[in-house]
Protein backbone atom coordinates (compact mmCIF):
# COMPACT_ATOMS: atom_id res chain seq x y z
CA UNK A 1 -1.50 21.38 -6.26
CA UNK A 2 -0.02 23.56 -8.95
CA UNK A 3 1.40 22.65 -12.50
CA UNK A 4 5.50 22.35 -12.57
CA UNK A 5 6.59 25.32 -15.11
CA UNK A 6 10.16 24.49 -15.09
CA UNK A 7 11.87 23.38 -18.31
CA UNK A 8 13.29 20.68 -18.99
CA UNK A 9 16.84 19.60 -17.02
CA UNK A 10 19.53 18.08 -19.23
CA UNK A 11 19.63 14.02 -18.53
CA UNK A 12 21.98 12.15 -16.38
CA UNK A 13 25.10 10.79 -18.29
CA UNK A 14 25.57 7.36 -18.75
CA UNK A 15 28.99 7.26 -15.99
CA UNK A 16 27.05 9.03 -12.97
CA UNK A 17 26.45 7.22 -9.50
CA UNK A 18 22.21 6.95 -10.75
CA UNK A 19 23.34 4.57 -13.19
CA UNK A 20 25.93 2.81 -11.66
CA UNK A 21 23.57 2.49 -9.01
CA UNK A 22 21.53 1.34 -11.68
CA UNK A 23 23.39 -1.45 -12.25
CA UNK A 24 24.10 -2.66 -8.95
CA UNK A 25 19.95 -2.79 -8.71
CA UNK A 26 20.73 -5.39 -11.72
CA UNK A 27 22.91 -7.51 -9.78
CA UNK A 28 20.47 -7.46 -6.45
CA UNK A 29 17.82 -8.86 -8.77
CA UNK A 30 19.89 -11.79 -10.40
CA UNK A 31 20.39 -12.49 -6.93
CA UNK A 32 16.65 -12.19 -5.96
CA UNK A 33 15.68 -14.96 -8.11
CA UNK A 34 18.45 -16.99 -6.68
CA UNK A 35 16.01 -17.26 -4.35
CA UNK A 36 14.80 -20.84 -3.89
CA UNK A 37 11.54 -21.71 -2.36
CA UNK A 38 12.46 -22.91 1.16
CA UNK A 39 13.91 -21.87 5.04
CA UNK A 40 17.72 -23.18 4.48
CA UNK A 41 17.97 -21.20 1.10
CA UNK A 42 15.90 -18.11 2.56
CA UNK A 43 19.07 -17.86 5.07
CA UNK A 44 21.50 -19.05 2.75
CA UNK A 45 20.50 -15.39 0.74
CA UNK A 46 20.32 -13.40 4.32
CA UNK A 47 23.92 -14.40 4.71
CA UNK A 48 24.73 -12.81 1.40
CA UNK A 49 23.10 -10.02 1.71
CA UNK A 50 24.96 -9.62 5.30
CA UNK A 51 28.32 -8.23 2.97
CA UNK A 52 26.04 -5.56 1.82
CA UNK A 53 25.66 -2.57 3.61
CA UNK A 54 22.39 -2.56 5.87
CA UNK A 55 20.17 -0.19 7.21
CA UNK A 56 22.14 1.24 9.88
CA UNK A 57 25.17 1.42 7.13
CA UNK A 58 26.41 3.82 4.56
CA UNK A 59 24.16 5.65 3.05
CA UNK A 60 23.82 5.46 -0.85
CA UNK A 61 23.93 8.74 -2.05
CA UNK A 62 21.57 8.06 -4.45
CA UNK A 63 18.79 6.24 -2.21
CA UNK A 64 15.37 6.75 -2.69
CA UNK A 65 12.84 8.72 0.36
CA UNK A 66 9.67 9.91 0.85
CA UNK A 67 9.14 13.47 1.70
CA UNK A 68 5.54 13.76 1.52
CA UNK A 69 2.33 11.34 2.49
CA UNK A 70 -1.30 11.68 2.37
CA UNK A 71 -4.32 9.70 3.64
CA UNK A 72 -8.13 9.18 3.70
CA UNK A 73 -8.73 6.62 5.98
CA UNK A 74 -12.19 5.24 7.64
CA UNK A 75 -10.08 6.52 11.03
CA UNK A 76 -9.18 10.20 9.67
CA UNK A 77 -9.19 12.08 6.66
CA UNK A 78 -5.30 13.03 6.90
CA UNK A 79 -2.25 10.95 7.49
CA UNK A 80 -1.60 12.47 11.13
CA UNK A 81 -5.02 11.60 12.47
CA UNK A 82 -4.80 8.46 10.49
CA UNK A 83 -1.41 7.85 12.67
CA UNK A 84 -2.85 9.10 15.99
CA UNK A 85 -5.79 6.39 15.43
CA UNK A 86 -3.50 3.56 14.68
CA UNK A 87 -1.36 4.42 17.64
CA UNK A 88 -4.76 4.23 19.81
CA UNK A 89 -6.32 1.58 18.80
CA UNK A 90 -9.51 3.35 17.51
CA UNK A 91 -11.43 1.72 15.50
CA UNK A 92 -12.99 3.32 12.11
CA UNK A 93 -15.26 0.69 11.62
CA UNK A 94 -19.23 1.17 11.49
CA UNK A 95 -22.33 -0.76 11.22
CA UNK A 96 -23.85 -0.70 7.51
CA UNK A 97 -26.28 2.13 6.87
CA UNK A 98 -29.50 1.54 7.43
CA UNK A 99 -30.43 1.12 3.93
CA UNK A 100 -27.85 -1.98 3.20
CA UNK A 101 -29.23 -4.95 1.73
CA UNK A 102 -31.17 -7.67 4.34
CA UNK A 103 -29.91 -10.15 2.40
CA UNK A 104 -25.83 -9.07 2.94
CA UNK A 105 -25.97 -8.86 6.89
CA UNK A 106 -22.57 -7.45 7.45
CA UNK A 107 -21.76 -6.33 10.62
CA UNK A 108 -19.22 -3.52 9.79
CA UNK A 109 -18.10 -1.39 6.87
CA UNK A 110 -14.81 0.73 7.06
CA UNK A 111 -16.56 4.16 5.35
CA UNK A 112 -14.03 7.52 4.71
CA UNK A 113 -13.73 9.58 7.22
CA UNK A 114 -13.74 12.20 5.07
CA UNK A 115 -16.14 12.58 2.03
CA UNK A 116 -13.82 13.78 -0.54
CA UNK A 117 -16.32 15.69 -2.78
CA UNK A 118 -16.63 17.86 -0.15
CA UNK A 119 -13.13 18.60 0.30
CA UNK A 120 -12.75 19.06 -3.66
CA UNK A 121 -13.62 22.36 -5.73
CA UNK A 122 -17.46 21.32 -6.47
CA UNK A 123 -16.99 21.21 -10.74
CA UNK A 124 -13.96 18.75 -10.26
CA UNK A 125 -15.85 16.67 -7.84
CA UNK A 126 -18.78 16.32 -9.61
CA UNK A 127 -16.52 14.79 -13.01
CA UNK A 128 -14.76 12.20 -10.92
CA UNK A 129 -15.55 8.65 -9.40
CA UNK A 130 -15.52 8.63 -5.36
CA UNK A 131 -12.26 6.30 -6.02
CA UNK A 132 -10.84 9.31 -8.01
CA UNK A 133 -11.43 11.89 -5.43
CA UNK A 134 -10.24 10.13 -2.75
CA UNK A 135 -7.29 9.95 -4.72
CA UNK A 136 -6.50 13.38 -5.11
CA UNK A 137 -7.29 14.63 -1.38
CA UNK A 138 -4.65 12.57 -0.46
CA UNK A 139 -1.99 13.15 -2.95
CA UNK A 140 -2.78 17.09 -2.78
CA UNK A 141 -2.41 16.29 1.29
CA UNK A 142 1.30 14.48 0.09
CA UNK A 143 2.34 16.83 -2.31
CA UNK A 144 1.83 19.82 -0.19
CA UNK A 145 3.66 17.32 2.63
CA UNK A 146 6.59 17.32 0.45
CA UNK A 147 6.63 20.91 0.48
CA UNK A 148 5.56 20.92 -3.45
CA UNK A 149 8.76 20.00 -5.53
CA UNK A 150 9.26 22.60 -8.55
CA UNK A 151 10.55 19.73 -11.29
CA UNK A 152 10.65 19.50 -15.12
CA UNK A 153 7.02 17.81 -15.85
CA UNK A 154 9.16 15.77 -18.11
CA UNK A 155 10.69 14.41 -14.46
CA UNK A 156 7.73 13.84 -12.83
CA UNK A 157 5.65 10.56 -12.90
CA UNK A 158 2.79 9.34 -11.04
CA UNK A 159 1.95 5.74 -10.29
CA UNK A 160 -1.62 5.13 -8.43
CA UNK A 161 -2.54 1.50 -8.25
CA UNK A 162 -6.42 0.71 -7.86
CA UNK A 163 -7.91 -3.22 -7.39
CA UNK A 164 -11.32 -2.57 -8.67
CA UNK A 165 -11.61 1.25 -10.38
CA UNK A 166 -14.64 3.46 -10.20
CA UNK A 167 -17.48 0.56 -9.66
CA UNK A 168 -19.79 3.62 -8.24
CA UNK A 169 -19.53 4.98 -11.76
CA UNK A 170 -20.15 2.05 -13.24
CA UNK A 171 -23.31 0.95 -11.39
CA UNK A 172 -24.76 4.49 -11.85
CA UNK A 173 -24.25 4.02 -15.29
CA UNK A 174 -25.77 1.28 -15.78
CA UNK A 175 -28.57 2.26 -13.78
CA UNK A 176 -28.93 5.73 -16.02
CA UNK A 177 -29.16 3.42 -19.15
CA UNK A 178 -31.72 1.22 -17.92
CA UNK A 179 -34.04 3.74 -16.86
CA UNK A 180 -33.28 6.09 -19.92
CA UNK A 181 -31.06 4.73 -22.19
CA UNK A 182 -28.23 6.44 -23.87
CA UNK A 183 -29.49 9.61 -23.40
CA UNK A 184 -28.78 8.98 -19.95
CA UNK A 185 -25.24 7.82 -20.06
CA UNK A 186 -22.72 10.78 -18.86
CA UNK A 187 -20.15 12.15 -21.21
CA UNK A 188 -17.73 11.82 -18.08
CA UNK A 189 -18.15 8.32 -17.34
CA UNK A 190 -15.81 6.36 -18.99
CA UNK A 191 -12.91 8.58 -17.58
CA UNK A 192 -14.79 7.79 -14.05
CA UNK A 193 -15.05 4.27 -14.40
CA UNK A 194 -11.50 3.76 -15.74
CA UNK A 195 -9.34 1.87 -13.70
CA UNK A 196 -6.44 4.41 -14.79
CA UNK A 197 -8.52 7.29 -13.82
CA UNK A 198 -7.17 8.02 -10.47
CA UNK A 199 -3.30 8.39 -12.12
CA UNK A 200 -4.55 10.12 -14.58
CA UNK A 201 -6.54 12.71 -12.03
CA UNK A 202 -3.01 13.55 -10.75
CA UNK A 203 -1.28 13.35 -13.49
CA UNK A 204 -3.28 15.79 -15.03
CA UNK A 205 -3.17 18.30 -11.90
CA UNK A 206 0.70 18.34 -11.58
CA UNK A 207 1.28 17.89 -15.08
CA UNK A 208 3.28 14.90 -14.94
CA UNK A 209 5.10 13.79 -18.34
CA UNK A 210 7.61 11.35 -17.41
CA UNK A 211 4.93 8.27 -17.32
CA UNK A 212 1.07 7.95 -15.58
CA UNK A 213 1.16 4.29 -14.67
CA UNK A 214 -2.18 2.75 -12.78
CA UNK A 215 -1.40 -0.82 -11.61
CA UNK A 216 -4.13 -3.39 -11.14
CA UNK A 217 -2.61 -6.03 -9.56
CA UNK A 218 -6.25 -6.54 -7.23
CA UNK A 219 -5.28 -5.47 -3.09
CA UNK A 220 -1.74 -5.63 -4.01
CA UNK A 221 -2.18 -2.82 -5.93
CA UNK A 222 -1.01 -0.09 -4.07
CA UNK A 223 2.01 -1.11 -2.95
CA UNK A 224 2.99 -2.56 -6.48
CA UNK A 225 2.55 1.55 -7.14
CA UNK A 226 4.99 2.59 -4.65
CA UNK A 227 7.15 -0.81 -5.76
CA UNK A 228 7.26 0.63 -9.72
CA UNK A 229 7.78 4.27 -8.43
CA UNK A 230 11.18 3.03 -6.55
CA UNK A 231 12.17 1.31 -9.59
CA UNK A 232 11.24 4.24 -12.11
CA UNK A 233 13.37 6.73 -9.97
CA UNK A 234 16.31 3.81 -9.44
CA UNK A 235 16.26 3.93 -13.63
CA UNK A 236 16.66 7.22 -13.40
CA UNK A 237 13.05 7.83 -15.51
CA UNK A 238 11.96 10.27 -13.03
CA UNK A 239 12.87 12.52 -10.31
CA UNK A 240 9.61 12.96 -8.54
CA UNK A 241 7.07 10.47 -8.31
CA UNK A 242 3.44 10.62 -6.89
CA UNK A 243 2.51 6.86 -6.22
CA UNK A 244 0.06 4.72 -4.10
CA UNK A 245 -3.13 3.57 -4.26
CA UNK A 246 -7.00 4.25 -4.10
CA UNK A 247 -10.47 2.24 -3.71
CA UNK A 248 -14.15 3.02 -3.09
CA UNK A 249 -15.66 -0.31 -3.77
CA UNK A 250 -18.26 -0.22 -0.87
CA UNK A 251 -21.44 -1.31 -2.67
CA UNK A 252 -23.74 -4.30 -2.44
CA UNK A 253 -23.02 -5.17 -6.36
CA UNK A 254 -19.25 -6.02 -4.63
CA UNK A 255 -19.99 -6.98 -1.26
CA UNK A 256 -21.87 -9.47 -2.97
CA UNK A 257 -19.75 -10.92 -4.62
CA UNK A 258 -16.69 -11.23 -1.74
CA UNK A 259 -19.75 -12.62 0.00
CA UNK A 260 -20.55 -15.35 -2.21
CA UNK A 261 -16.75 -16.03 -2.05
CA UNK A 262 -16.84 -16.19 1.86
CA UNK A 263 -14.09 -13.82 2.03
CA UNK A 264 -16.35 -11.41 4.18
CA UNK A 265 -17.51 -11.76 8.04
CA UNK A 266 -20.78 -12.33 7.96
CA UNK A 267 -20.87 -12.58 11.66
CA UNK A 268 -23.27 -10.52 13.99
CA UNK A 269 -20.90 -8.86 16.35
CA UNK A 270 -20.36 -5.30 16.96
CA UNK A 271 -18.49 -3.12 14.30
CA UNK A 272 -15.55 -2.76 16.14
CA UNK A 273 -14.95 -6.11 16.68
CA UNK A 274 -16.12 -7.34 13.45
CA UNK A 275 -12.24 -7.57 11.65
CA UNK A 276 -10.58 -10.22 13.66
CA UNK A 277 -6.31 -10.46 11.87
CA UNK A 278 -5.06 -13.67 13.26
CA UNK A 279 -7.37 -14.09 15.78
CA UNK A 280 -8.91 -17.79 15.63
CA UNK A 281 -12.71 -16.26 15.59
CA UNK A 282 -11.95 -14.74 12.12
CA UNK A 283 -14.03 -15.70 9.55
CA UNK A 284 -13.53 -12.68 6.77
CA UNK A 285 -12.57 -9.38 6.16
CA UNK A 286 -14.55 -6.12 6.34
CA UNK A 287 -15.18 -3.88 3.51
CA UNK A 288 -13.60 -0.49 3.57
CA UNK A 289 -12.61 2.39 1.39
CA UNK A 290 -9.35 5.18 1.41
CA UNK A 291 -6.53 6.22 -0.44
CA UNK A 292 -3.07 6.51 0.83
CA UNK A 293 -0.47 8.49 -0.96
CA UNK A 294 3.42 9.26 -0.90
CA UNK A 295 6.00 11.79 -2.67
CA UNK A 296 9.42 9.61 -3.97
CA UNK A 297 12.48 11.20 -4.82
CA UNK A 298 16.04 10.86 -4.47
CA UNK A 299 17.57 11.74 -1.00
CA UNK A 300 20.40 14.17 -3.30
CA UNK A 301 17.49 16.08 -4.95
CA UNK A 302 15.18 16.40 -1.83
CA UNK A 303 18.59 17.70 0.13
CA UNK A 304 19.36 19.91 -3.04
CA UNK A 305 15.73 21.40 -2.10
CA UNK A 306 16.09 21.64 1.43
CA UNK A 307 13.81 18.73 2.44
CA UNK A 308 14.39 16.63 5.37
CA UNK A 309 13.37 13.06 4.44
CA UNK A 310 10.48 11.67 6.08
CA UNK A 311 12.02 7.74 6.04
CA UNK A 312 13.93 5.85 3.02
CA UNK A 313 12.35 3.04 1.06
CA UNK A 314 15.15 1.00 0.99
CA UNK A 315 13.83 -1.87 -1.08
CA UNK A 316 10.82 -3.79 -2.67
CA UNK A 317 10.39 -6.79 -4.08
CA UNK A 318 7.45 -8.80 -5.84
CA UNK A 319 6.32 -12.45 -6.90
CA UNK A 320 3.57 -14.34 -7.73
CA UNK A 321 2.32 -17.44 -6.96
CA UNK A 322 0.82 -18.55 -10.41
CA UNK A 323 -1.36 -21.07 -8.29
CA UNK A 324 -4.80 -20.20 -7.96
CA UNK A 325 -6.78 -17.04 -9.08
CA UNK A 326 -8.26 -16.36 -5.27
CA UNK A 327 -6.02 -18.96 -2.98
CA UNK A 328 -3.10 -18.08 -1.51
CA UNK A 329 -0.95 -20.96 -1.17
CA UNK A 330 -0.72 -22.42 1.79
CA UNK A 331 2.92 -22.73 2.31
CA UNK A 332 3.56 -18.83 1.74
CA UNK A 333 6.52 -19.80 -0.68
CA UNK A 334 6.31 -17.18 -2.86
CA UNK A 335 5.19 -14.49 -0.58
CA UNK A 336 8.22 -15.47 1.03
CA UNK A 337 10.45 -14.75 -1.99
CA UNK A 338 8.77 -11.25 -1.95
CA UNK A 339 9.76 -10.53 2.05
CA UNK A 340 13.33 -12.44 1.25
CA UNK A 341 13.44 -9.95 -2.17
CA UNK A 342 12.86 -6.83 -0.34
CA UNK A 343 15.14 -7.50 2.43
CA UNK A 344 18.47 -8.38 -0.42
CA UNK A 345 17.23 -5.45 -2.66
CA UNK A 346 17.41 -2.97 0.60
CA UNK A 347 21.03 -4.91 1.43
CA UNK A 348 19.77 -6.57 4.67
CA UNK A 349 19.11 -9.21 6.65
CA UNK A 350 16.19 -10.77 8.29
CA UNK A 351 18.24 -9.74 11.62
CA UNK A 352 17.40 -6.25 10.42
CA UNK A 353 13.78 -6.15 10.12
CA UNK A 354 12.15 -4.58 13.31
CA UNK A 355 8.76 -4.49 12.12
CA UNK A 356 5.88 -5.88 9.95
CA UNK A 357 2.77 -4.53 8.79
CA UNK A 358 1.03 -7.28 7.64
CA UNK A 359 -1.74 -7.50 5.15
CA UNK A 360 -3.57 -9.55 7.45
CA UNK A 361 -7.34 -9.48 5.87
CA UNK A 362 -8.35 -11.82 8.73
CA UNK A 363 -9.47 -14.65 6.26
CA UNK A 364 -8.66 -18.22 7.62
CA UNK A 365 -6.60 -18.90 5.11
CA UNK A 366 -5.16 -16.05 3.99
CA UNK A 367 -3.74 -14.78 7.59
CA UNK A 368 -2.38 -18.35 8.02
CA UNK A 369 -0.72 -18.79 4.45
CA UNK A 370 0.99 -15.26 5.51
CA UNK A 371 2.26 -16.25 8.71
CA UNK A 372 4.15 -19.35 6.94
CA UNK A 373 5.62 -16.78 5.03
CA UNK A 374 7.36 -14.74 7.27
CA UNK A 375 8.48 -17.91 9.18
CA UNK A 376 9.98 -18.76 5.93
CA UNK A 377 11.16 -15.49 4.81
CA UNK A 378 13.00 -14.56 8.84
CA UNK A 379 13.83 -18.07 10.13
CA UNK A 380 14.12 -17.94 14.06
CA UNK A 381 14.02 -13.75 14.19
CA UNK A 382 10.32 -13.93 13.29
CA UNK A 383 10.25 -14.70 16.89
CA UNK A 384 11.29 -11.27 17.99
CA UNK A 385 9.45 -9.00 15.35
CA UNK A 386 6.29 -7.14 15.96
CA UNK A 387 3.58 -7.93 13.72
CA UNK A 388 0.70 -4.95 12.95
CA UNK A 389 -2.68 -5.44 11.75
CA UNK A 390 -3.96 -2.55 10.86
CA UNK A 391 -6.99 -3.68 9.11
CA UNK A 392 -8.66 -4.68 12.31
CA UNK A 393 -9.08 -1.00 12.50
CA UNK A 394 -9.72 0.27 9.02
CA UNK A 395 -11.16 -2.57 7.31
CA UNK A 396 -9.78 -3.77 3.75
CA UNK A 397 -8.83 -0.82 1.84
CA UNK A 398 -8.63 -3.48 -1.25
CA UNK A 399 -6.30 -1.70 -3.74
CA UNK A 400 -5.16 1.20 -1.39
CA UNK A 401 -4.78 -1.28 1.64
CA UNK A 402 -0.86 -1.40 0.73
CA UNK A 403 -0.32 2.01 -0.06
CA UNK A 404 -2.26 3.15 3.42
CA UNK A 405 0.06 0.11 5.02
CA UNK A 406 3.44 2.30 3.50
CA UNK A 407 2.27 5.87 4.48
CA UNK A 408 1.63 3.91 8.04
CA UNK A 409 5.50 2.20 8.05
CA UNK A 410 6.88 5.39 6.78
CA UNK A 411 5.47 6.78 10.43
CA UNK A 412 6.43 3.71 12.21
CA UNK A 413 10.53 3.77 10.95
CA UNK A 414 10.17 8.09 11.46
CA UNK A 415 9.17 7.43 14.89
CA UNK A 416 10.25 3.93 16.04
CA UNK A 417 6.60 3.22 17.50
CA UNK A 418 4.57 0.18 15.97
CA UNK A 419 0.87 0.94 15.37
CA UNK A 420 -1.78 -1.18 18.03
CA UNK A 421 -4.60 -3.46 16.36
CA UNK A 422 -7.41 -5.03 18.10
CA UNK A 423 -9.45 -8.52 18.86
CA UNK A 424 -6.91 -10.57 18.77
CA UNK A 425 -8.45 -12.25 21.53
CA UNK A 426 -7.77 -15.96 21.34
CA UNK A 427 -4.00 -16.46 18.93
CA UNK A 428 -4.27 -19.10 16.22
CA UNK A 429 -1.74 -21.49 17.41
CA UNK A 430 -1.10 -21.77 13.80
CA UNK A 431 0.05 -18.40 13.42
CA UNK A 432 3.00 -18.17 16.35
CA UNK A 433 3.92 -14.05 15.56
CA UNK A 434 4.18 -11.46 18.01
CA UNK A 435 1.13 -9.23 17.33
CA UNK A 436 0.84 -6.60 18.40
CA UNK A 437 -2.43 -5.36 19.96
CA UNK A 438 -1.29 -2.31 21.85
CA UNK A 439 1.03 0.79 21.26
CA UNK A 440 4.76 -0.60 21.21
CA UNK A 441 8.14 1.12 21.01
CA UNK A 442 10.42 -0.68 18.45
CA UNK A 443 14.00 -1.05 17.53
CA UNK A 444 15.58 0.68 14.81
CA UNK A 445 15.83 -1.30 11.55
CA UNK A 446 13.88 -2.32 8.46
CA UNK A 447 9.78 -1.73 8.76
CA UNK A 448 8.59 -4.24 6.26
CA UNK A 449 4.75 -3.79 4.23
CA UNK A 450 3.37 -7.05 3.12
CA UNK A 451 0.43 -6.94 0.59
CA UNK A 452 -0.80 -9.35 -1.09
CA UNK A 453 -3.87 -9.85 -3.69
CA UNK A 454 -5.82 -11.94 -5.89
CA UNK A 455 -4.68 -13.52 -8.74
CA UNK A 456 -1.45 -14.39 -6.72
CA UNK A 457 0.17 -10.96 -6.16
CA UNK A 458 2.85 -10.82 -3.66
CA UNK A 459 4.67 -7.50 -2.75
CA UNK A 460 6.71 -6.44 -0.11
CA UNK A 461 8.30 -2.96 0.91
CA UNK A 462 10.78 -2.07 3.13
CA UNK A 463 11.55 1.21 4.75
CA UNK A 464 13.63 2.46 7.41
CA UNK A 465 14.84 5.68 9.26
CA UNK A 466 16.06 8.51 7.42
């Protein structure tokens, strides 16, 4: 990626369509947390937002589109082999190495596919967590995607979203100073082990100066960065933005501790069929690592440069549940506000929505408390929607699981094909959605992401043809 060199543009005025679009954002909102918490007020809010133009509607001339995506994946280390997996079926999952703790007996881990310090000049490599570098392959991968905007560096933001930060750096660390002390501890490692540090990698690299933002908001993370992103560029704050998300959290020191939580399979059962989304043999979710990055803009500026949009976000939305630190709650009623959210802030209706990528971790109660929610959320169309689970076939990406998720539904809207999952065997009764489990044409309309994380973060994105 190179620097942006040209100056400064003169702002927006205060009477053009970005900020009367501005407002109109406004008004979706107030009517967002209109919202109430149940199915007959969840439709009541579908039929208002069927007087707004939908997907297959007007387009606003202002809307929002991706024109670039990257991705390191445990299936590929690019976003088209990423896609060609997913539309297989292949699995990226693998048994533990062979020096993995006795005492964690996992029976699959979703590694890279690519090791990113090897795909990095070997000085920048060697200053950056694995989180970090994973990072930048795939936003270099996305900005070169996007066909690398020239923009004012005052224009250009980035927004990378991370659940845990650079734990490698911080074990190694640790381990330096116990064996040596301070005089062991690396000048580079707070920057490493910073949970900002993958933004601020980017940043750096494209010389961004209209706002580095890194949220932490635990597996939601990354798609709470492409959620911000939409919003900075609907503001008019920005007209480029790098966003997504990154983790490389495979370690003992935090399988451990999703272990002692029982939020991993613990299982013995071949890798591949070791992550089990809605299947009623799932027991936990596998470990993996990845990044998954995408280039924002407005659809006027990428036409003004002679892009051809990839897909449009059309929406986002985001709740929380403000009930428990690591349980979802049952009922889904504020995921359910998220999925309701995203569908009034895109100006559709749950008649619109022709797919669902689902976070779908494949715990018992998180898969289930999901489910509820997009009962809640669609009413009777849930019936007719195909439901992904990608993370039977990468593992949980943790922090970059949603931004992988996006880069994946950006594909899926482009191309009108919904991505296959795996060992969903035996359907939980409890869970009554159309999975799907092999390669699927779909209907135009809205591709929704779901992600969701601990401490009660709910986000949900919605994207659709360009």
């Amino acid at each position: 990626m190179t620097r942006n060199t040209r100056p400064p543009r003169e702002r927006v005025g205060e009477g053009s369509a970005v900020y009367q679009h501005r407002d109109l954002h406004d008004d979706v909102r107030r009517a967002v947390r209109s919202i109430v918490d149940d199915a007959a007020d969840a439709a009541d809010a579908a039929d208002a937002a069927d007087d707004c133009p939908g997907p297959a509607g007007p387009r606003r001339p202002d809307e929002v589109v991706v024109t670039g995506i990257g991705a390191v994946t445990p299936l590929a280390g690019d976003a088209a082999g990423t896609w060609s997996a997913l539309l297989a079926g292949a699995s990226g999952l693998v048994p533990p190495p062979p020096d993995w703790p006795a005492d964690l007996p996992v029976p699959a881990l979703g590694l890279a596919a690519k090791d990113p310090a090897g795909a990095l000049e070997r000085g920048r490599a060697r200053i950056l967590d694995r989180c970090q570098q994973l990072a930048l392959v795939a936003a270099r991968e996305a900005w070169t995607d996007a066909g690398a905007p020239v923009v004012p560096s005052e224009r250009l933001a980035v927004v990378v979203g991370t659940g845990v930060g650079g734990i490698g750096t911080i074990v190694d660390q640790m381990a330096g100073y116990q064996h040596g002390g301070a005089r062991r501890m690396s000048p580079h490692g707070v920057p490493m082990l910073m949970p900002n540090g993958a933004a601020a990698t980017i940043g750096l690299e494209l010389g961004a100066r209209a706002g580095i933002h890194a949220p932490t908001a635990a597996c939601a993370a990354g798609a709470e960065a492409v959620l911000v992103a939409l919003r900075l560029l609907r503001a008019d704050l920005a007209d480029v933005v790098v966003c997504g998300g990154t983790e490389a959290a495979i370690h003992p020191l935090t399988a451990g501790g999703f272990a002692a939580m029982r939020a991993l399979t613990m299982r013995p059962r071949a890798a591949v069929s070791a992550s089990r989304p809605f299947d009623t043999d799932r027991d936990g979710f596998v470990l993996g690592e990845g990044a998954g990055m995408l280039v924002l803009e407005r659809r006027t500026d990428a036409v003004a440069r002679g892009r051809v949009p990839l897909a449009v976000l059309a929406g986002g939305s985001g709740t929380a549940d403000a009930r428990s630190v690591v349980q979802p709650d049952p009922d889904g009623v504020q995921a359910a506000r998220a999925v309701a959210g995203a569908l009034a802030d895109a100006g559709a209706a749950p008649g619109d929505v022709a797919h669902v990528s689902a976070h779908a971790t494949a715990t018992p109660l998180g898969d289930r408390a999901e489910a509820a929610a997009l009962h809640r959320a669609l009413g009777p169309h849930v019936d007719h929607v195909p439901v992904s689970a990608i993370k039977s076939l990468t593992g949980h990406l943790l922090g970059a699981s949603g931004a992988v998720a996006a880069v994946a539904a950006v594909l899926t809207a482009a191309r009108r094909a919904a991505p296959a999952g795996r060992n969903h065997d035996t359907p939980d009764p409890a869970v009554a959605l159309d999975i799907v489990d092999r390669p699927r044409s779909i209907a135009a309309g809205l591709c929704l992401v779901d992600s969701f994380g601990f401490g009660g973060h709910n986000v949900c994105l919605a994207f659709h043809a360009a």
